[in-house]
Structures are given as C-alpha cells and as structure tokens.
N, C-alpha and C. Protein backbone atom coordinates (compact mmCIF):
# COMPACT_ATOMS: atom_id res chain seq x y z
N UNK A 1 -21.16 9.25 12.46
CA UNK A 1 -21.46 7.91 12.03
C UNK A 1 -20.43 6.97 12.65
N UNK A 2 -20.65 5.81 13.16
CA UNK A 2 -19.89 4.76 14.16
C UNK A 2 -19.33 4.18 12.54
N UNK A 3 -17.92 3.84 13.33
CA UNK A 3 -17.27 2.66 11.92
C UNK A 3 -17.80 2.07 11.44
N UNK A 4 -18.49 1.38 12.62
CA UNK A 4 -19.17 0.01 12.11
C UNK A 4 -20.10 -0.31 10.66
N UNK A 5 -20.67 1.25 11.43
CA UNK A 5 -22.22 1.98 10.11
C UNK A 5 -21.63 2.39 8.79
N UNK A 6 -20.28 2.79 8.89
CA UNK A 6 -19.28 3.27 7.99
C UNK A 6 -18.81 2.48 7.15
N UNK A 7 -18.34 1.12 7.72
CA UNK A 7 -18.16 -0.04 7.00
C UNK A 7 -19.05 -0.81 5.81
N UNK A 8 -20.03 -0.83 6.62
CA UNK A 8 -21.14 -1.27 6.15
C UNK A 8 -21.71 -0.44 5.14
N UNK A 9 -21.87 0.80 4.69
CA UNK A 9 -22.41 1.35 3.91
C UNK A 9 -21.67 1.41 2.28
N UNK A 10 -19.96 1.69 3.33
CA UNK A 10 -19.09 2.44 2.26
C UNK A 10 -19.14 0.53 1.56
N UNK A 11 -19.00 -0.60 2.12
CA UNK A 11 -18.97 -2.21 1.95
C UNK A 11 -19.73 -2.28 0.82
N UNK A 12 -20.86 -1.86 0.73
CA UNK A 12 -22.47 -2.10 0.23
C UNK A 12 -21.85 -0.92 -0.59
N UNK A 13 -21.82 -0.09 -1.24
CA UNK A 13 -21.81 0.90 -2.06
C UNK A 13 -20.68 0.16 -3.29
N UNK A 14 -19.32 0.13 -2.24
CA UNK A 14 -18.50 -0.25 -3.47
C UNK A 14 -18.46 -2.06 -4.00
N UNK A 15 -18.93 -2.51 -2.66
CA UNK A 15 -19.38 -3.97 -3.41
C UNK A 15 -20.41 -3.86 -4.96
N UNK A 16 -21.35 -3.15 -4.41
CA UNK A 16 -22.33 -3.04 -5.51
C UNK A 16 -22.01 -2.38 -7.03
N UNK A 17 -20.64 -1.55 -6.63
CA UNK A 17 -20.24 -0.93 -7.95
C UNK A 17 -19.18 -2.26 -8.70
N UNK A 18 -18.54 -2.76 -7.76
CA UNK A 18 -17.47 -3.85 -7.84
C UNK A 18 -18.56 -5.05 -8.57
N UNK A 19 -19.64 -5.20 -8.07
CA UNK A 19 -20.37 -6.53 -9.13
C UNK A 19 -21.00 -6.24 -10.24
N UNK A 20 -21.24 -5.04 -10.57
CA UNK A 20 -22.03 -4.18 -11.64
C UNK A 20 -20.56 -4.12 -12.73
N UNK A 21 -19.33 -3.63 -12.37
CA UNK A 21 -18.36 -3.68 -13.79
C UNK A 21 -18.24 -4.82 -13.80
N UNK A 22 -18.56 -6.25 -13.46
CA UNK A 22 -18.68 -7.38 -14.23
C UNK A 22 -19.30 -7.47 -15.56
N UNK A 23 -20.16 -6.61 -15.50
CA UNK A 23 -20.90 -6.37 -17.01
C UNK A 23 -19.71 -5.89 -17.69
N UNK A 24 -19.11 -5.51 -17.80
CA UNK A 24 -17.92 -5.06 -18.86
C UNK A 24 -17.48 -6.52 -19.65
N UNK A 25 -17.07 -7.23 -18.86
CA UNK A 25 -16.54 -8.74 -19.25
C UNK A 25 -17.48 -9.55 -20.03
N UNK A 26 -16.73 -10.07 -21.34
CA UNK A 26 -17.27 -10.39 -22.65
C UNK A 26 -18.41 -11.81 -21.98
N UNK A 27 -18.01 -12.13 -21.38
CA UNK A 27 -18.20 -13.58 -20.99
C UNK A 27 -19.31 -13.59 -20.07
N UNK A 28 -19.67 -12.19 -19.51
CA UNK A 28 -21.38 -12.11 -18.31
C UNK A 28 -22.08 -11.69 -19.47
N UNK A 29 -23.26 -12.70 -19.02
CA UNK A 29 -24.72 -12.36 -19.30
C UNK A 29 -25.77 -11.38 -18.75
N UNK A 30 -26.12 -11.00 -19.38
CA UNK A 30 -27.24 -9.99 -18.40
C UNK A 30 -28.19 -10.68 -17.76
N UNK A 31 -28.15 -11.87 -17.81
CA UNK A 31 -28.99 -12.72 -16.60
C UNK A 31 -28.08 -13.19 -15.44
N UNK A 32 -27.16 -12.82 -15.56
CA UNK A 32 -25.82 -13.60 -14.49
C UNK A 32 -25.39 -12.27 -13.77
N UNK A 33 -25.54 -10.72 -14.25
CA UNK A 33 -25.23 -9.58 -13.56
C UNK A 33 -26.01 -9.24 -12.19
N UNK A 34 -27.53 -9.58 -12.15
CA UNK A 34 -28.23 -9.40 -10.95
C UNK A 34 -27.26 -9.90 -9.73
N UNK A 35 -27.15 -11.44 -10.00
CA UNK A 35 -26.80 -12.45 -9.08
C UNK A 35 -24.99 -11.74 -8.47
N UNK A 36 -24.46 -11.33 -9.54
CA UNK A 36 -23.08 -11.00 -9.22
C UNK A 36 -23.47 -9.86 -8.38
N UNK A 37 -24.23 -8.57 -8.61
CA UNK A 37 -24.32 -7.60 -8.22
C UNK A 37 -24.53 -7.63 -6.57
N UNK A 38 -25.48 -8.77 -6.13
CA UNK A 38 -25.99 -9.21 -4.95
C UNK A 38 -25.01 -9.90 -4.08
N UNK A 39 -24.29 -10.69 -4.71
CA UNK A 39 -23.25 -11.22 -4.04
C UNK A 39 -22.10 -10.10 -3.88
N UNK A 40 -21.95 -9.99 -4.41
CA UNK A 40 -20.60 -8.90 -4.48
C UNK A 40 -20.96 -7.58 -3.13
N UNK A 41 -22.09 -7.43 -3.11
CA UNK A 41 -22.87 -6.53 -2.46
C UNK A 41 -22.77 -7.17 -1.00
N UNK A 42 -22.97 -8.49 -0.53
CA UNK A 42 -22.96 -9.22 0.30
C UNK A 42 -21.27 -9.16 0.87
N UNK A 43 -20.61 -9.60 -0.19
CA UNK A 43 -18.96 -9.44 0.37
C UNK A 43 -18.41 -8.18 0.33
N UNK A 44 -18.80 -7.33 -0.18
CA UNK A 44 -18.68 -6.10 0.97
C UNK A 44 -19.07 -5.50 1.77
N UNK A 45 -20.73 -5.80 2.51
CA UNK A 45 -21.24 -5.62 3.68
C UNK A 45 -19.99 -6.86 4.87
N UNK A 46 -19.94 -7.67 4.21
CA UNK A 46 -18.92 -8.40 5.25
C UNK A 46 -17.73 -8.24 5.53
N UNK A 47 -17.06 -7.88 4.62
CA UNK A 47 -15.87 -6.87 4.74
C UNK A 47 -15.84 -5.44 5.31
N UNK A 48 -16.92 -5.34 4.92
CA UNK A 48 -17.26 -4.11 5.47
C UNK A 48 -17.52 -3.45 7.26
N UNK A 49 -18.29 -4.92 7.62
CA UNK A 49 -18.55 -5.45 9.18
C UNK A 49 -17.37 -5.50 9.57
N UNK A 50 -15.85 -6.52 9.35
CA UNK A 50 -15.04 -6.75 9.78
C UNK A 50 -13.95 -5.93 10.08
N UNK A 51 -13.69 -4.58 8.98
CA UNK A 51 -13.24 -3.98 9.37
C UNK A 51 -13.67 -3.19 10.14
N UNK A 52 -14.63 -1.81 10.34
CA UNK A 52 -15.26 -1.23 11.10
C UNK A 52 -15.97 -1.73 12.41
N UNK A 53 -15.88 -3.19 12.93
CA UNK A 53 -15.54 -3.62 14.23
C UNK A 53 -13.70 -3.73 14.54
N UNK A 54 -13.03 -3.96 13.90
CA UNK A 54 -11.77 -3.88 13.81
C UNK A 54 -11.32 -2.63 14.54
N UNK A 55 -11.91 -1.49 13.46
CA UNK A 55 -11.48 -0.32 13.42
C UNK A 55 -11.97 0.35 14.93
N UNK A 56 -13.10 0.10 15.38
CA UNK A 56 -13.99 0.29 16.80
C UNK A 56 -13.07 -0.26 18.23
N UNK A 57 -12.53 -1.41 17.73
CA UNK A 57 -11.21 -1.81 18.96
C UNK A 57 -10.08 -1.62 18.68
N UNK A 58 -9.66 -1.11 17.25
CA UNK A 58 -8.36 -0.80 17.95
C UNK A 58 -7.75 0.27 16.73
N UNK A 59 -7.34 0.99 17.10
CA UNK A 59 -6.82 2.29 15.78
C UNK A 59 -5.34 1.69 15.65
N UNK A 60 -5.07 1.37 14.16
CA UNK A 60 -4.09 0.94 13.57
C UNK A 60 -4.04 1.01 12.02
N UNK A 61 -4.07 1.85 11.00
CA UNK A 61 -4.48 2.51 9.81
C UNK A 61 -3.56 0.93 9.15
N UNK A 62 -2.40 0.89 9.61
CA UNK A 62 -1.50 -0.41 8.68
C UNK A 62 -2.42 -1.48 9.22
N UNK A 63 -2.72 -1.75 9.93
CA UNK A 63 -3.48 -3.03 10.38
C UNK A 63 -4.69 -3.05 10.05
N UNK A 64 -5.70 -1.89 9.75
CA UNK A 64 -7.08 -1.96 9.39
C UNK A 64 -6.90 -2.13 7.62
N UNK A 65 -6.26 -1.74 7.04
CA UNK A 65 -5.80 -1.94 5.81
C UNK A 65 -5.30 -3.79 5.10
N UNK A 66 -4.27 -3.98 5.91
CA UNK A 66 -4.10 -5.53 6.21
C UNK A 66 -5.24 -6.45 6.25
N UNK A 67 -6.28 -6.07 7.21
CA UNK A 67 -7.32 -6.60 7.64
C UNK A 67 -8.29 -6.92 6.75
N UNK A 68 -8.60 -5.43 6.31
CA UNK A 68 -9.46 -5.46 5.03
C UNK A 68 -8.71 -5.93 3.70
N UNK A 69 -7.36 -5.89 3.50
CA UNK A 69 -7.22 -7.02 2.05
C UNK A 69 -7.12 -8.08 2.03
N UNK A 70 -6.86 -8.95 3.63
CA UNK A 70 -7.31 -10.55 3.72
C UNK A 70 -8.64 -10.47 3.68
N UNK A 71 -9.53 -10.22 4.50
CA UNK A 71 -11.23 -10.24 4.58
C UNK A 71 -11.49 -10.25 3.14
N UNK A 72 -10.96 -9.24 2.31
CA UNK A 72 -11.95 -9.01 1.18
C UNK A 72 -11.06 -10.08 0.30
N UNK A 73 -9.68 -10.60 0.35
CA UNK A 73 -9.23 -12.03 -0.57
C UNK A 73 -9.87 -13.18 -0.46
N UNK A 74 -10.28 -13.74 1.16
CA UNK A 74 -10.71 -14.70 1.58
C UNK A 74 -12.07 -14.64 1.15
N UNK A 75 -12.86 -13.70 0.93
CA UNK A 75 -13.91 -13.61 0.53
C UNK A 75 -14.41 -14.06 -0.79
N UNK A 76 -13.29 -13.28 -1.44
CA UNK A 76 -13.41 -13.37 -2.52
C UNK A 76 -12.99 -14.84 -3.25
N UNK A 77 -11.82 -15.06 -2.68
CA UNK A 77 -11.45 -16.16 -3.08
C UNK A 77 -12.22 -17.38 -3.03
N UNK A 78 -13.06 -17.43 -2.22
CA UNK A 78 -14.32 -18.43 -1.83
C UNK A 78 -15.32 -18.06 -3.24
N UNK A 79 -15.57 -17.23 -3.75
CA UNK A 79 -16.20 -16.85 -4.76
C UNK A 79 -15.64 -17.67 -5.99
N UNK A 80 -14.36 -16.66 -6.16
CA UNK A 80 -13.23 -17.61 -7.63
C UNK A 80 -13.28 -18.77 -7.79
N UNK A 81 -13.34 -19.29 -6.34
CA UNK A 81 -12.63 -21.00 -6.78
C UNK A 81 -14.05 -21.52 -6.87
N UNK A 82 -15.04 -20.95 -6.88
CA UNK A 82 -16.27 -21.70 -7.93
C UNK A 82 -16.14 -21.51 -9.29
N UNK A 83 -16.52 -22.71 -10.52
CA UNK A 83 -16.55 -22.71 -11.33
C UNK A 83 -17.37 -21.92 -12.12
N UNK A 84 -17.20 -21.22 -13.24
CA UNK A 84 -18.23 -20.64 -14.31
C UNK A 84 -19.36 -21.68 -14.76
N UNK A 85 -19.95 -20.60 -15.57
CA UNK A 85 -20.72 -21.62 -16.55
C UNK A 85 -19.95 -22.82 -17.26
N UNK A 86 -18.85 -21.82 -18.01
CA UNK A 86 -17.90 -23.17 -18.94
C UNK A 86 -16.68 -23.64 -17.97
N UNK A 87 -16.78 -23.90 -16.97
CA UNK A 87 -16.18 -25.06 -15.99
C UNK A 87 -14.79 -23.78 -15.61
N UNK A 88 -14.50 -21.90 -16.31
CA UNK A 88 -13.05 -21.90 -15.61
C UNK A 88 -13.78 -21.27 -14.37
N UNK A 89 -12.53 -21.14 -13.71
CA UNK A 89 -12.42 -19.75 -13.14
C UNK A 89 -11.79 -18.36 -13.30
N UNK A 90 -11.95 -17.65 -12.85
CA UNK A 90 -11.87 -16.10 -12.51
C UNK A 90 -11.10 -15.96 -11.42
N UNK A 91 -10.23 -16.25 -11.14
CA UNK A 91 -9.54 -15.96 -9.54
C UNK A 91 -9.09 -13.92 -10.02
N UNK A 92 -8.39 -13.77 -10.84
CA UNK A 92 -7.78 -12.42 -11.21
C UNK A 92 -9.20 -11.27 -11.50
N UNK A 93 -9.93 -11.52 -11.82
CA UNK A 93 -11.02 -10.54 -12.33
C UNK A 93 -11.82 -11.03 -10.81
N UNK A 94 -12.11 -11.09 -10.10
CA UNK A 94 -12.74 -11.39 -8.63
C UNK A 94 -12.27 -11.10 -7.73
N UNK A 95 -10.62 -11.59 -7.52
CA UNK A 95 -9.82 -11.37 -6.34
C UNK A 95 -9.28 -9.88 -5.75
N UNK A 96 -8.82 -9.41 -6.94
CA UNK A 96 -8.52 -8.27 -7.13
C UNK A 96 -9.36 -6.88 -6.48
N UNK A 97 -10.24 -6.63 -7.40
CA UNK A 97 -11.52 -6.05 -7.10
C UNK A 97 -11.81 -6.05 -5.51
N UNK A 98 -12.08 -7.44 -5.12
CA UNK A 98 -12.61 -7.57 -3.32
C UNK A 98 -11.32 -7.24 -2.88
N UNK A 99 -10.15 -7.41 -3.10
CA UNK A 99 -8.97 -7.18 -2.28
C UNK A 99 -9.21 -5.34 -2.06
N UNK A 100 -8.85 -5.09 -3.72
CA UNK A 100 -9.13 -3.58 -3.75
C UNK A 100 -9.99 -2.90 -2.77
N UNK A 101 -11.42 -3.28 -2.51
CA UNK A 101 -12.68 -2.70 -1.45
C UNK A 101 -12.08 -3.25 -0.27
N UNK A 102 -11.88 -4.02 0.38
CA UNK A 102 -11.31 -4.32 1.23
C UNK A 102 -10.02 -3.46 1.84
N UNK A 103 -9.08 -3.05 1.11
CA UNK A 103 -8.28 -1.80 1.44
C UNK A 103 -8.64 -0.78 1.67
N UNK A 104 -9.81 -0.52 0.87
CA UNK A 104 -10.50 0.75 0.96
C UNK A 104 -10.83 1.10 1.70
N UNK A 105 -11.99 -0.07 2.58
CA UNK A 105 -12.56 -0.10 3.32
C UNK A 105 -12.01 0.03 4.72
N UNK A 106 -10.81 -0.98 4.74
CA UNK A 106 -10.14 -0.85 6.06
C UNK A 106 -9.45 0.50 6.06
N UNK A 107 -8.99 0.82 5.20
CA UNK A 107 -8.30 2.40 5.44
C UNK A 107 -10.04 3.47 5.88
N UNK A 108 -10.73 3.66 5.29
CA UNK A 108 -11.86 4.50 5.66
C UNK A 108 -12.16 4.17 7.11
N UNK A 109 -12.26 3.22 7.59
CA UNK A 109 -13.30 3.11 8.76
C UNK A 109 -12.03 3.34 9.75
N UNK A 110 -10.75 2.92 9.56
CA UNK A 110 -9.71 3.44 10.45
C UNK A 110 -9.57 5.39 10.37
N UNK A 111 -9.65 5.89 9.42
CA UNK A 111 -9.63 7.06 9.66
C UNK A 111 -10.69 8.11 9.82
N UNK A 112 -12.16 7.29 9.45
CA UNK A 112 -13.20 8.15 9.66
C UNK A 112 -13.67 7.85 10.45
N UNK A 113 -15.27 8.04 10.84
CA UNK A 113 -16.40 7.56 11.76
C UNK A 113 -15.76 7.91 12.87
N UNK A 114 -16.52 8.04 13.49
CA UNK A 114 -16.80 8.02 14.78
C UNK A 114 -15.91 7.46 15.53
N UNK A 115 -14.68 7.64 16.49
CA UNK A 115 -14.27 6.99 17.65
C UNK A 115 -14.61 6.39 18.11
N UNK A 116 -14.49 5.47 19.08
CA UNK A 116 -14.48 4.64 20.32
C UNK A 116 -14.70 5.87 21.53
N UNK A 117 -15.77 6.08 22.27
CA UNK A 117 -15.86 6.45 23.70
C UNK A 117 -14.87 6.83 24.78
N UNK A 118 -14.34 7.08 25.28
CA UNK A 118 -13.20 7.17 26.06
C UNK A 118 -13.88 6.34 27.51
C-alpha cells in the first residue's frame, strides 16, 4: 500500500473514531454527532493526504510526526475557533484529538507503506 493510500485510510478511520467520542460530551446532541463525525472524517483524510505525500518525498520519522501535529492543529484549530451553539468554544476537546491523529498519522505513513521507487 503507497503512503499516500495509507494516510488516507488510517486519516478516515481515526478521524471518524475522533468525531464519534464527541458523543461522550454532555453538551452534543445526537443531531450535531452526524455533522461532527463527517467533518472530523474530512480533517483526517486531509491530514492524512499531507502527511503520506510528505512521507512519499522524503523519509524523516521526526519530521513526518511534526508535520502531522501542525496539519492536524491547523486543522483543527480552524474548527475550534468556530462558535457552538451557546456562542463558546472548544479549542481543548478539538485541538487535541486532531493534533493526536495527526501524530499518528505522520508517524505511520513515515514508517509503513510502501517506499518511494528508487
């Protein structure tokens, strides 16, 4: 399997687990979990992309790691700093989480998948 495909899957798997324990939190609705689940799902297919092209040009396990916990902050953080229903935000219960997949992610696709060609 190419990084890239690697990224993207392992992105989409733990994004989707990462927007689903939002249901834990007193404050989601079960009409507001779809929408999280989808998005969340979305910012880790993109995190997911970024590292595993990362990982495809250049092998660096500290740097694919790096990579993936800005990608998945910036991501996320674009998320947080929208308001809730009751006007807060969430920066700590959002940021975290995408940072977390984002490490993950960049560490996996640096040490698995498929090489680069010689």
């Amino acid at each position: 399997m190419s990084k890239v495909l690697l990224g993207l899957l392992l992105g989409a798997i733990l994004g989707a687990i990462d927007g689903a324990s939002a249901g834990f939190y007193e404050f989601i609705t079960k009409d507001m979990l779809a929408g999280i689940v989808i998005g969340s799902t979305v910012k880790g297919l993109l995190t997911g992309l970024a590292a595993g092209f990362y990982a495809k040009k250049k092998q660096s396990l500290p740097a694919g790691i790096v990579l993936g916990l800005v990608v998945g902050f910036v991501l996320s953080f674009l998320v947080a700093a929208m308001p809730g229903e009751n006007g807060e935000h969430y920066y700590v219960e959002i940021i975290l989480p995408g940072m977390a997949l984002g490490a993950i992610v960049g560490f996996a696709t640096q040490r698995y998948g498929r090489p680069k060609a010689a």
